[in-house]
Protein backbone atom coordinates (compact mmCIF):
# COMPACT_ATOMS: atom_id res chain seq x y z
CA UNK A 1 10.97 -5.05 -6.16
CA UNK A 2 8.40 -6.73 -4.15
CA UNK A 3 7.91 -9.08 -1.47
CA UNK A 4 5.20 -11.23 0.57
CA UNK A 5 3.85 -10.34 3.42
CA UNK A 6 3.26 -14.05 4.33
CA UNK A 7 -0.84 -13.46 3.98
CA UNK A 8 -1.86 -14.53 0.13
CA UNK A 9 -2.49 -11.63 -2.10
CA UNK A 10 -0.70 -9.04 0.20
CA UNK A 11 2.42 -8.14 -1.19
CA UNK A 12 5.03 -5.35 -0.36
CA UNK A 13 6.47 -3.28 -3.21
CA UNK A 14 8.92 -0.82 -3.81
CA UNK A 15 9.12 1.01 -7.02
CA UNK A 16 12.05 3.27 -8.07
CA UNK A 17 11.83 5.40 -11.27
CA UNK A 18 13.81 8.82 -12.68
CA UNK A 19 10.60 10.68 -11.25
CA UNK A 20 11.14 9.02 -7.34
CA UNK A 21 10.26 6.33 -5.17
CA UNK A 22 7.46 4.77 -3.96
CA UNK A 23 6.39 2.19 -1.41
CA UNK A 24 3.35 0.79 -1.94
CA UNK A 25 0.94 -2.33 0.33
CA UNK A 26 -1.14 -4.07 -2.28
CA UNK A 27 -4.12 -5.86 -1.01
CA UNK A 28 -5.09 -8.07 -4.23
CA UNK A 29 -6.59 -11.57 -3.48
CA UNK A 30 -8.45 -12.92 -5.67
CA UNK A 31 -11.69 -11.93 -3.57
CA UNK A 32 -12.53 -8.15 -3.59
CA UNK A 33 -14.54 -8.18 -0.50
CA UNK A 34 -11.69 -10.06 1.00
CA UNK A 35 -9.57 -6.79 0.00
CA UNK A 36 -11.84 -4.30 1.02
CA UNK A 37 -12.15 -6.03 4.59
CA UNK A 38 -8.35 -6.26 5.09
CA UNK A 39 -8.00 -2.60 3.47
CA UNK A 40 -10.55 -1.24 6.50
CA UNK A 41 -9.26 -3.44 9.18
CA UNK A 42 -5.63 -1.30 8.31
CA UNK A 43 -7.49 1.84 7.94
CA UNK A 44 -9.17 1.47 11.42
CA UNK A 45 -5.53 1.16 12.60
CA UNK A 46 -4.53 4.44 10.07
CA UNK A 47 -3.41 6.60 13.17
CA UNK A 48 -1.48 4.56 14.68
CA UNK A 49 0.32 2.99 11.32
CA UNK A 50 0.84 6.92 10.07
CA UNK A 51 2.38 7.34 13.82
CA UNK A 52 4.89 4.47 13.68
CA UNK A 53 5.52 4.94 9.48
CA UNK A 54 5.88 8.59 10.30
CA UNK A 55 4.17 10.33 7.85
CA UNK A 56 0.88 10.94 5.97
CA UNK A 57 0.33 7.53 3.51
CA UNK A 58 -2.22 7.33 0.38
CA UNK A 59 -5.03 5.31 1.37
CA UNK A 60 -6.81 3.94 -1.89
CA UNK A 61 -9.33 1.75 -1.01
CA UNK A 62 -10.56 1.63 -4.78
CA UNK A 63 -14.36 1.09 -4.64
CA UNK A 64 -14.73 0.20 -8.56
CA UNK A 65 -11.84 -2.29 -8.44
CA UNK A 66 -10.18 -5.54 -6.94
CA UNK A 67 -7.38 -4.46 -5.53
CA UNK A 68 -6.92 -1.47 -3.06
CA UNK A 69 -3.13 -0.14 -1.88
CA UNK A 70 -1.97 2.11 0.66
CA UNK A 71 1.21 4.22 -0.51
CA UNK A 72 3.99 6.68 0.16
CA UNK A 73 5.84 8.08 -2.44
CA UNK A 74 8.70 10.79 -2.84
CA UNK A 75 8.66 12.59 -6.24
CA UNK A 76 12.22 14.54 -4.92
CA UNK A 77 14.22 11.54 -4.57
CA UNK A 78 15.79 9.23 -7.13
CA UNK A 79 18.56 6.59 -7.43
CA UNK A 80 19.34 7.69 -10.88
């Protein structure tokens, strides 16, 4: 499933498989510096958005690539 985040090529998504769940911020414009910007304005921010989430999240900024995400995911839960 995924949604917008009401700022073009950020989207929300959440993934559920047999092996767990995942939630996942993609930052994919069509503009990699565009990405990498918005993915270290959110990193600056990574205390306080851990705080308030309330847990550790996978930071990917992705150096080689378009895109970069930021991630949780729980291997030991699963709808199925």
């Amino acid at each position: 499933m995924q949604a917008s985040s009401g700022v073009s090529g950020v989207t929300f998504l959440c993934a559920a498989t047999k092996n767990g769940v995942r939630i996942e911020v993609v930052l994919s414009t069509s503009n990699k510096e565009r990405n990498k910007n918005y993915f270290r304005q959110l990193e600056s921010k990574k205390q306080e958005i851990e705080q308030r989430f309330g847990s550790v999240l996978d930071w990917q900024e992705l150096p080689d690539y378009k895109l970069s995400a930021i991630s949780k995911a729980n291997k030991q839960l699963s709808i199925f």
